[in-house]
C-alpha atoms as a PDB file:
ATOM      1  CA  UNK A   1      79.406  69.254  84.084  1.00  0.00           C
ATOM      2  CA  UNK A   2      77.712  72.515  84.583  1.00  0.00           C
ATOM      3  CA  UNK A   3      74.433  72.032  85.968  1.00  0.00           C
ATOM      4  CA  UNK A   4      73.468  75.691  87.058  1.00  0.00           C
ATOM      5  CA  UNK A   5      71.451  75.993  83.832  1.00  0.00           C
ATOM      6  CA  UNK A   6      69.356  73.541  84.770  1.00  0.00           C
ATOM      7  CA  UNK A   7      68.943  74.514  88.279  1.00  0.00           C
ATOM      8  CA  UNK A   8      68.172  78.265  86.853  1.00  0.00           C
ATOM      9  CA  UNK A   9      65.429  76.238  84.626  1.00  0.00           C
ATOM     10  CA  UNK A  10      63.804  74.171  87.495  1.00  0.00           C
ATOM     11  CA  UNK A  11      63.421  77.779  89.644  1.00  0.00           C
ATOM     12  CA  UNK A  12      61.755  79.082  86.685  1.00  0.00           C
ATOM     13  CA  UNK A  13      59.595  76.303  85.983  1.00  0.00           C
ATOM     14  CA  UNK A  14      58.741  76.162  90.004  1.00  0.00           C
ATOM     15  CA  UNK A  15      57.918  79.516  90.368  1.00  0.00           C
ATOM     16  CA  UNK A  16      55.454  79.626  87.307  1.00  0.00           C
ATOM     17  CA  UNK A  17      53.642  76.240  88.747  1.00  0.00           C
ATOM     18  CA  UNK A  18      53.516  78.001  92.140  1.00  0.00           C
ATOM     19  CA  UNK A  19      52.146  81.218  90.377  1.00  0.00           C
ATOM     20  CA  UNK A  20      49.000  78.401  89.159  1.00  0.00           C
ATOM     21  CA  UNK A  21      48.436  77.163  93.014  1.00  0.00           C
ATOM     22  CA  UNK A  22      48.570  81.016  94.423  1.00  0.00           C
ATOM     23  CA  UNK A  23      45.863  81.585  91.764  1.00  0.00           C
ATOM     24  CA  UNK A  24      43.923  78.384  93.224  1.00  0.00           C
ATOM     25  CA  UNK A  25      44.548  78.585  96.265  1.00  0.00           C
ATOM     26  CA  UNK A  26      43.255  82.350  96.409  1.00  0.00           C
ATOM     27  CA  UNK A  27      39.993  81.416  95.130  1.00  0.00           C
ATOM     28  CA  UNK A  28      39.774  78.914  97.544  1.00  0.00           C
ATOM     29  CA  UNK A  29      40.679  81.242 100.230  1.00  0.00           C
ATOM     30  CA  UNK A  30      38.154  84.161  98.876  1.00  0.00           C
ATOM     31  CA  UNK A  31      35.799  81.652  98.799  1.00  0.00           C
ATOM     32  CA  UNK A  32      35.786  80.336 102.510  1.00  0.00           C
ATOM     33  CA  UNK A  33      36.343  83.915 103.950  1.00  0.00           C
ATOM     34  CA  UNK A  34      32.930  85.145 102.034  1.00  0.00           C
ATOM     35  CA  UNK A  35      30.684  81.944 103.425  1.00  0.00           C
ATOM     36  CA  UNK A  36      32.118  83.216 106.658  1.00  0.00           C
ATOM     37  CA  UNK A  37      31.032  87.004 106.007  1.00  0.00           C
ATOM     38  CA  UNK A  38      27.900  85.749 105.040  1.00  0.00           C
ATOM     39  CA  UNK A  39      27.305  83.922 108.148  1.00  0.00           C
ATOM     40  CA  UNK A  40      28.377  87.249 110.085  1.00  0.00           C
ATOM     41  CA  UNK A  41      26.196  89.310 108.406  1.00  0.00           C
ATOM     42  CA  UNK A  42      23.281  87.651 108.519  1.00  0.00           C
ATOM     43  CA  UNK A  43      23.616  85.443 111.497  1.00  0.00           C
ATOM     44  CA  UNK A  44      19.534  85.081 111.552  1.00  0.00           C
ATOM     45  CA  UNK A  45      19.674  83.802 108.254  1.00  0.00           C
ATOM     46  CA  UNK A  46      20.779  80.485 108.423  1.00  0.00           C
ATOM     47  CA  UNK A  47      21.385  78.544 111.732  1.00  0.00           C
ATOM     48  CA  UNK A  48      25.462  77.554 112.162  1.00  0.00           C
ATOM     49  CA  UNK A  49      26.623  74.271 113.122  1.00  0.00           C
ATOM     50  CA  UNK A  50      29.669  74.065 115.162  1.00  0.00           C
ATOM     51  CA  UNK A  51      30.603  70.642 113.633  1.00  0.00           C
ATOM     52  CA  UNK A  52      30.402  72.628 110.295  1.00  0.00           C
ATOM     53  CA  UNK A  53      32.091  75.562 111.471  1.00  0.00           C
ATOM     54  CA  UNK A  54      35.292  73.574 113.162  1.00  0.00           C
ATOM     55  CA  UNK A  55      35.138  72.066 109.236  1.00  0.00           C
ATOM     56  CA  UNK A  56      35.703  75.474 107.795  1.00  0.00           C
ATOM     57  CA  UNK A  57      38.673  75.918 110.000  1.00  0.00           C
ATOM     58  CA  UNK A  58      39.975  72.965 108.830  1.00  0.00           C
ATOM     59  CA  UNK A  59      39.883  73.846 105.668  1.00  0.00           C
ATOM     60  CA  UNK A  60      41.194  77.204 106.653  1.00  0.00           C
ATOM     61  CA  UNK A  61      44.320  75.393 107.897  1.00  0.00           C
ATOM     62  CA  UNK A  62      44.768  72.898 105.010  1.00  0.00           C
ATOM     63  CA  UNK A  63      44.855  75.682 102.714  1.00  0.00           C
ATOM     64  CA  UNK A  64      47.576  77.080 104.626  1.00  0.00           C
ATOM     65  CA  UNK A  65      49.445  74.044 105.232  1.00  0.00           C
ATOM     66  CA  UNK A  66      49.409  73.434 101.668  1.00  0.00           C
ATOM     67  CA  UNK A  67      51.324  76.332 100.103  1.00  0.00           C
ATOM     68  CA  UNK A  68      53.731  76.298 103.123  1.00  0.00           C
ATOM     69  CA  UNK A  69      53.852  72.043 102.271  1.00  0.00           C
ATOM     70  CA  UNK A  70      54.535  72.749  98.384  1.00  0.00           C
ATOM     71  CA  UNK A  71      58.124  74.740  98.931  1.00  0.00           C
ATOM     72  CA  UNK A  72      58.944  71.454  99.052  1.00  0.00           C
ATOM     73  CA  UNK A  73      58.478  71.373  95.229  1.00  0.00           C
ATOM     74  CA  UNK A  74      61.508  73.735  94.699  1.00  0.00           C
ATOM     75  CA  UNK A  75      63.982  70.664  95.131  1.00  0.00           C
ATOM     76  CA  UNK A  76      62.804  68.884  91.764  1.00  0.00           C
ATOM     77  CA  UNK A  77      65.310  69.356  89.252  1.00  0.00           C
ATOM     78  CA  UNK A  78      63.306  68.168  86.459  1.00  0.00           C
ATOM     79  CA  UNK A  79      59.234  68.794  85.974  1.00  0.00           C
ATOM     80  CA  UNK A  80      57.166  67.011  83.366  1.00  0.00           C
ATOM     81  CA  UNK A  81      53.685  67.622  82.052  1.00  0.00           C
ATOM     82  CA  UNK A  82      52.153  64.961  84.653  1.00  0.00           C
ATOM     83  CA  UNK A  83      53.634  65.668  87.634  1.00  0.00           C
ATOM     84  CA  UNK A  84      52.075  69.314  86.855  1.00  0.00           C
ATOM     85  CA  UNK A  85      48.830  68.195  86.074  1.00  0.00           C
ATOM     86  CA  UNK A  86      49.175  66.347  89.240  1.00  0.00           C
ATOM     87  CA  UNK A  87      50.184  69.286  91.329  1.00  0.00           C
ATOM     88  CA  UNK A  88      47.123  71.407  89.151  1.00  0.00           C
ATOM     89  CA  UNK A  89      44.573  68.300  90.179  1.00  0.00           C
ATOM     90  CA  UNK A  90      45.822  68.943  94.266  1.00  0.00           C
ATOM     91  CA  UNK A  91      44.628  72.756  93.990  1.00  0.00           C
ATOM     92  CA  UNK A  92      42.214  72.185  92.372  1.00  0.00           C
ATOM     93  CA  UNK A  93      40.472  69.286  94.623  1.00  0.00           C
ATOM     94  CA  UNK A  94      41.375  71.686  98.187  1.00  0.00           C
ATOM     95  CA  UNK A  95      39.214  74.159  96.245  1.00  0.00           C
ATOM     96  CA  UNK A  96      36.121  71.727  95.755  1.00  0.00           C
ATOM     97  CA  UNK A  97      36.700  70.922  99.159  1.00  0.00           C
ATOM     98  CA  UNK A  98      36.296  74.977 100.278  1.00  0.00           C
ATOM     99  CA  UNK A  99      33.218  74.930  98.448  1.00  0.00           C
ATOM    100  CA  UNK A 100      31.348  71.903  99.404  1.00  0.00           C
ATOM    101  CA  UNK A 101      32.308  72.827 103.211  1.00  0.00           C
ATOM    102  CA  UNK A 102      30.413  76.646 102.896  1.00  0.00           C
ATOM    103  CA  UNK A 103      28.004  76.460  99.704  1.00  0.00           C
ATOM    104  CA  UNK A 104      27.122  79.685  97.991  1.00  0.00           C
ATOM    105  CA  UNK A 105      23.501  78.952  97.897  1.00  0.00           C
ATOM    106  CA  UNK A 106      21.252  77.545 100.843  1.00  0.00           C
ATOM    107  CA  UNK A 107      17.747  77.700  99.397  1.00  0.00           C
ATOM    108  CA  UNK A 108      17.425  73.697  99.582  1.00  0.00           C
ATOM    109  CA  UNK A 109      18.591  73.414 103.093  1.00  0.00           C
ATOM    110  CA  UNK A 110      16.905  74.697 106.431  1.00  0.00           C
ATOM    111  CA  UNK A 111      20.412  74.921 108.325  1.00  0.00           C
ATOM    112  CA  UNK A 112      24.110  74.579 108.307  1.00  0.00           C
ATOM    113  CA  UNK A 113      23.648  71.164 110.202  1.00  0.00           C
ATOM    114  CA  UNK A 114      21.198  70.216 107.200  1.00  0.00           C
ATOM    115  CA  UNK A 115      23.354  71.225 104.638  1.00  0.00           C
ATOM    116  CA  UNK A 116      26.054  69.393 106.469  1.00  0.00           C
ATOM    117  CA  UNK A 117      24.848  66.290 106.777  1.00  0.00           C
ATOM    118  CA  UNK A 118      23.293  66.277 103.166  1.00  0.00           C
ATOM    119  CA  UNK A 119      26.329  67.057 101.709  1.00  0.00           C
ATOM    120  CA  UNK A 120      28.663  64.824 104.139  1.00  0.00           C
ATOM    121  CA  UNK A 121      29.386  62.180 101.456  1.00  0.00           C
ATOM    122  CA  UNK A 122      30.830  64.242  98.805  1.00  0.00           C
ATOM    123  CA  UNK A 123      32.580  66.411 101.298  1.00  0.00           C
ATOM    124  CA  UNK A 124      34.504  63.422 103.560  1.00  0.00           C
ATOM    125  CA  UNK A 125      34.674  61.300  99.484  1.00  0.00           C
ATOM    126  CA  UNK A 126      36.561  64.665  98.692  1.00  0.00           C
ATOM    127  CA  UNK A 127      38.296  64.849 102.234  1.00  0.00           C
ATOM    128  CA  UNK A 128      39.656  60.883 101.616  1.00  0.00           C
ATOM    129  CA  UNK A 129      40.916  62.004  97.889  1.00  0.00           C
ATOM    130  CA  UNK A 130      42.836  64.415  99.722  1.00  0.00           C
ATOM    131  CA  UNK A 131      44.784  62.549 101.562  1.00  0.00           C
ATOM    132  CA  UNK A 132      45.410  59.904  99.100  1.00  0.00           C
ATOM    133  CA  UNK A 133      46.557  62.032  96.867  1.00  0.00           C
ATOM    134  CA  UNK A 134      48.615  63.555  99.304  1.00  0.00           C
ATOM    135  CA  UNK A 135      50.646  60.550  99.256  1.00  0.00           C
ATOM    136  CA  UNK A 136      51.981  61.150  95.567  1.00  0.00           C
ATOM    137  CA  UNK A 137      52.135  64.810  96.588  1.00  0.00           C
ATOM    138  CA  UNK A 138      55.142  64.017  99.107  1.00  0.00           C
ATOM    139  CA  UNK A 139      56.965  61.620  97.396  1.00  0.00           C
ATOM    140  CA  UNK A 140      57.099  63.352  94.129  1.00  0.00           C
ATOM    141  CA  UNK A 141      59.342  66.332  96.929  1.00  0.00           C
ATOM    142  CA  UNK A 142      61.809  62.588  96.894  1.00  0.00           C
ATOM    143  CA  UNK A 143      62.011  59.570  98.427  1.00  0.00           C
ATOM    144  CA  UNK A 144      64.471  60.814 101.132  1.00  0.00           C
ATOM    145  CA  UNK A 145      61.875  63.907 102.102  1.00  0.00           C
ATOM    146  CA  UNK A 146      58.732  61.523 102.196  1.00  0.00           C
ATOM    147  CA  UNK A 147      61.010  59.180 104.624  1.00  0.00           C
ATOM    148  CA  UNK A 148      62.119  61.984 106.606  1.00  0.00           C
ATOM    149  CA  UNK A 149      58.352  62.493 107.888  1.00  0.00           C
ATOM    150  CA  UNK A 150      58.604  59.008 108.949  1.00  0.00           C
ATOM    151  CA  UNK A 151      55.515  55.871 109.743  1.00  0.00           C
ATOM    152  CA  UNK A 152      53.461  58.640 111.165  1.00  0.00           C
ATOM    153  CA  UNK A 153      52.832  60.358 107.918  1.00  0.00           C
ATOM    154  CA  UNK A 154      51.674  57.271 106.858  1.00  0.00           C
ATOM    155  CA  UNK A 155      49.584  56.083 109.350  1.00  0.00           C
ATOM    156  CA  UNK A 156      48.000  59.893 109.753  1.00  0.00           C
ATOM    157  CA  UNK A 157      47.118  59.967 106.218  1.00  0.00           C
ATOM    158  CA  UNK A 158      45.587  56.015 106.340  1.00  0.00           C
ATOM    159  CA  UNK A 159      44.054  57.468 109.325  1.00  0.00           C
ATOM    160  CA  UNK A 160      42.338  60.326 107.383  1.00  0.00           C
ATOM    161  CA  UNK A 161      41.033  58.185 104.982  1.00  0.00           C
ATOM    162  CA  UNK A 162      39.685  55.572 106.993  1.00  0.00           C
ATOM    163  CA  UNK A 163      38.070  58.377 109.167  1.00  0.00           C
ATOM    164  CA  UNK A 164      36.428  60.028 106.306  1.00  0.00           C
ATOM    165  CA  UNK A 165      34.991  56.630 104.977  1.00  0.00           C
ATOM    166  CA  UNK A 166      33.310  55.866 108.198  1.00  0.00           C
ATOM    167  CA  UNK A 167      31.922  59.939 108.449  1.00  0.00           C
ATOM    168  CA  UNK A 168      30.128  58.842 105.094  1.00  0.00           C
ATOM    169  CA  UNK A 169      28.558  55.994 106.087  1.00  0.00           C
ATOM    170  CA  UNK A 170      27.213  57.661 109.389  1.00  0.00           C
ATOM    171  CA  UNK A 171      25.274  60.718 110.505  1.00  0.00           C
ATOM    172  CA  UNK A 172      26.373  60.548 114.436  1.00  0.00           C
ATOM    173  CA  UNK A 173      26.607  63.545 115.376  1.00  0.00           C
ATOM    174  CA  UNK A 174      28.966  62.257 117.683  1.00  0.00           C
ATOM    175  CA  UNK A 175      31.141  60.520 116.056  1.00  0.00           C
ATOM    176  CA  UNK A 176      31.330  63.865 113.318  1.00  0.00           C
ATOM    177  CA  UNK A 177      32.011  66.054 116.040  1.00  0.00           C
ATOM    178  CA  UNK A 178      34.933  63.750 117.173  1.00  0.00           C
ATOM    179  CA  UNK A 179      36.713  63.495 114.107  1.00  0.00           C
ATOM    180  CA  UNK A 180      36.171  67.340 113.459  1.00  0.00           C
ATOM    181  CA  UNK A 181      37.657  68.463 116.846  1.00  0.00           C
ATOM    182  CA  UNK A 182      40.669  65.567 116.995  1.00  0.00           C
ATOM    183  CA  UNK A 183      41.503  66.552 113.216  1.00  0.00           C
ATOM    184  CA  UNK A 184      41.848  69.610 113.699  1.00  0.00           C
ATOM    185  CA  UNK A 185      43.768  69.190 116.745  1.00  0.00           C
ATOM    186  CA  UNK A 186      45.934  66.797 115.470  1.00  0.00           C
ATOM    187  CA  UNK A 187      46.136  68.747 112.070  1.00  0.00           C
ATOM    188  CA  UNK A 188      47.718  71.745 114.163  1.00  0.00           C
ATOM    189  CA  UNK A 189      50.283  69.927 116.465  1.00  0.00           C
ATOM    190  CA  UNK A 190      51.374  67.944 112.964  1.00  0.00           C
ATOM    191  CA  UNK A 191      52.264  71.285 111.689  1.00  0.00           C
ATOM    192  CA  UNK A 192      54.075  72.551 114.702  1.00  0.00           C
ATOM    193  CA  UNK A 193      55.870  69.787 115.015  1.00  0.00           C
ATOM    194  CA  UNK A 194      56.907  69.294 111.641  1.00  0.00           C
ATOM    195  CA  UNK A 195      56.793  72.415 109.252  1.00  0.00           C
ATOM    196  CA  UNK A 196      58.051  75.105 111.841  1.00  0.00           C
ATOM    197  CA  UNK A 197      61.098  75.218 109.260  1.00  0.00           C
ATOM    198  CA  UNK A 198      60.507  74.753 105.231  1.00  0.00           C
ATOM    199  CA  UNK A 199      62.485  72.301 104.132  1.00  0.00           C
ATOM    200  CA  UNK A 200      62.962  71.402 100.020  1.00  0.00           C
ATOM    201  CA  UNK A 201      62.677  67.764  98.595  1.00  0.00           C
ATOM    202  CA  UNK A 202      65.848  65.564  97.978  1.00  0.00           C
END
């Protein structure tokens, strides 16, 4: 049977899917690298946190990570409506997480630490979506690719989520300076270790 028809279709369909994300994910970008601007700018203006700021690079890096992640779409043969709305609902939720991290307005909040802080439970509720989501995210790339990454995966994404629960539930600056630093760490030697090559879904 000649399948090269559908595998001409499923390029098609991947590329105008990945044409949505680019579109979401450049807001996203646009809208972390004009907070930043801002804070250069006018570095009287508003006092930066570095807890904050090591957020910002996260998000930086997840953004990143993402569209280098999604190639792995290009190995689905067949897409339907919900695993695109799916895909749509990822973007979409890395972008509210670029603009709860660096806010366009500040006129409620004395600081970045404030602002922070204030805003911590929608940002780390966000942050634990994320990951969770990310889940569905990898094994819709196949069961053999979200195997392939192993019980680390798992337990890095549990991890995540369990981490952003307790960053709710606590102002310690301690503790939030902890998980920013280790996350971000982590979040880098994850990626060198396992997306140095793309690889496509089963």
């Amino acid at each position: 049977m000649d399948t090269s028809h559908l595998a001409s279709h499923s390029t098609d369909l991947f590329f105008h899917i990945r044409v949505l994300m680019g579109i979401v994910v450049g807001l996203a970008f646009t809208h972390l690298l004009r907070g930043l601007a801002r804070m250069i700018e006018a570095p009287g203006e508003r006092r930066v946190y570095w807890v904050h700021l090591v957020w910002v690079a996260s998000m930086l890096l997840f953004l990143v990570h993402f569209w280098w992640w999604e190639f792995g779409l290009s190995g689905i043969v067949r897409w339907r409506f919900d695993m695109y709305v799916f895909i749509t609902g990822y973007a979409l939720l890395l972008y509210l997480l670029c603009a709860l991290v660096l806010p366009e307005r500040m006129a409620d909040h004395s600081d970045y630490r404030d602002y922070f802080y204030s805003r911590r439970r929608w940002f780390f509720g966000a942050l634990a979506l994320a990951y969770l989501v990310d889940f569905g995210d990898t094994w819709m790339k196949g069961a053999a690719y979200f195997h392939a990454f192993g019980n680390e995966y798992v337990v890095r994404n549990i991890a995540y989520i369990v981490a952003s629960l307790v960053a709710i539930a606590t102002r310690n600056p301690v503790y939030h300076g902890t998980f920013a630093v280790a996350g971000l760490l982590y979040q880098l030697a994850w990626i060198a270790r396992q997306f140095e090559t793309l690889r496509q879904g089963a």
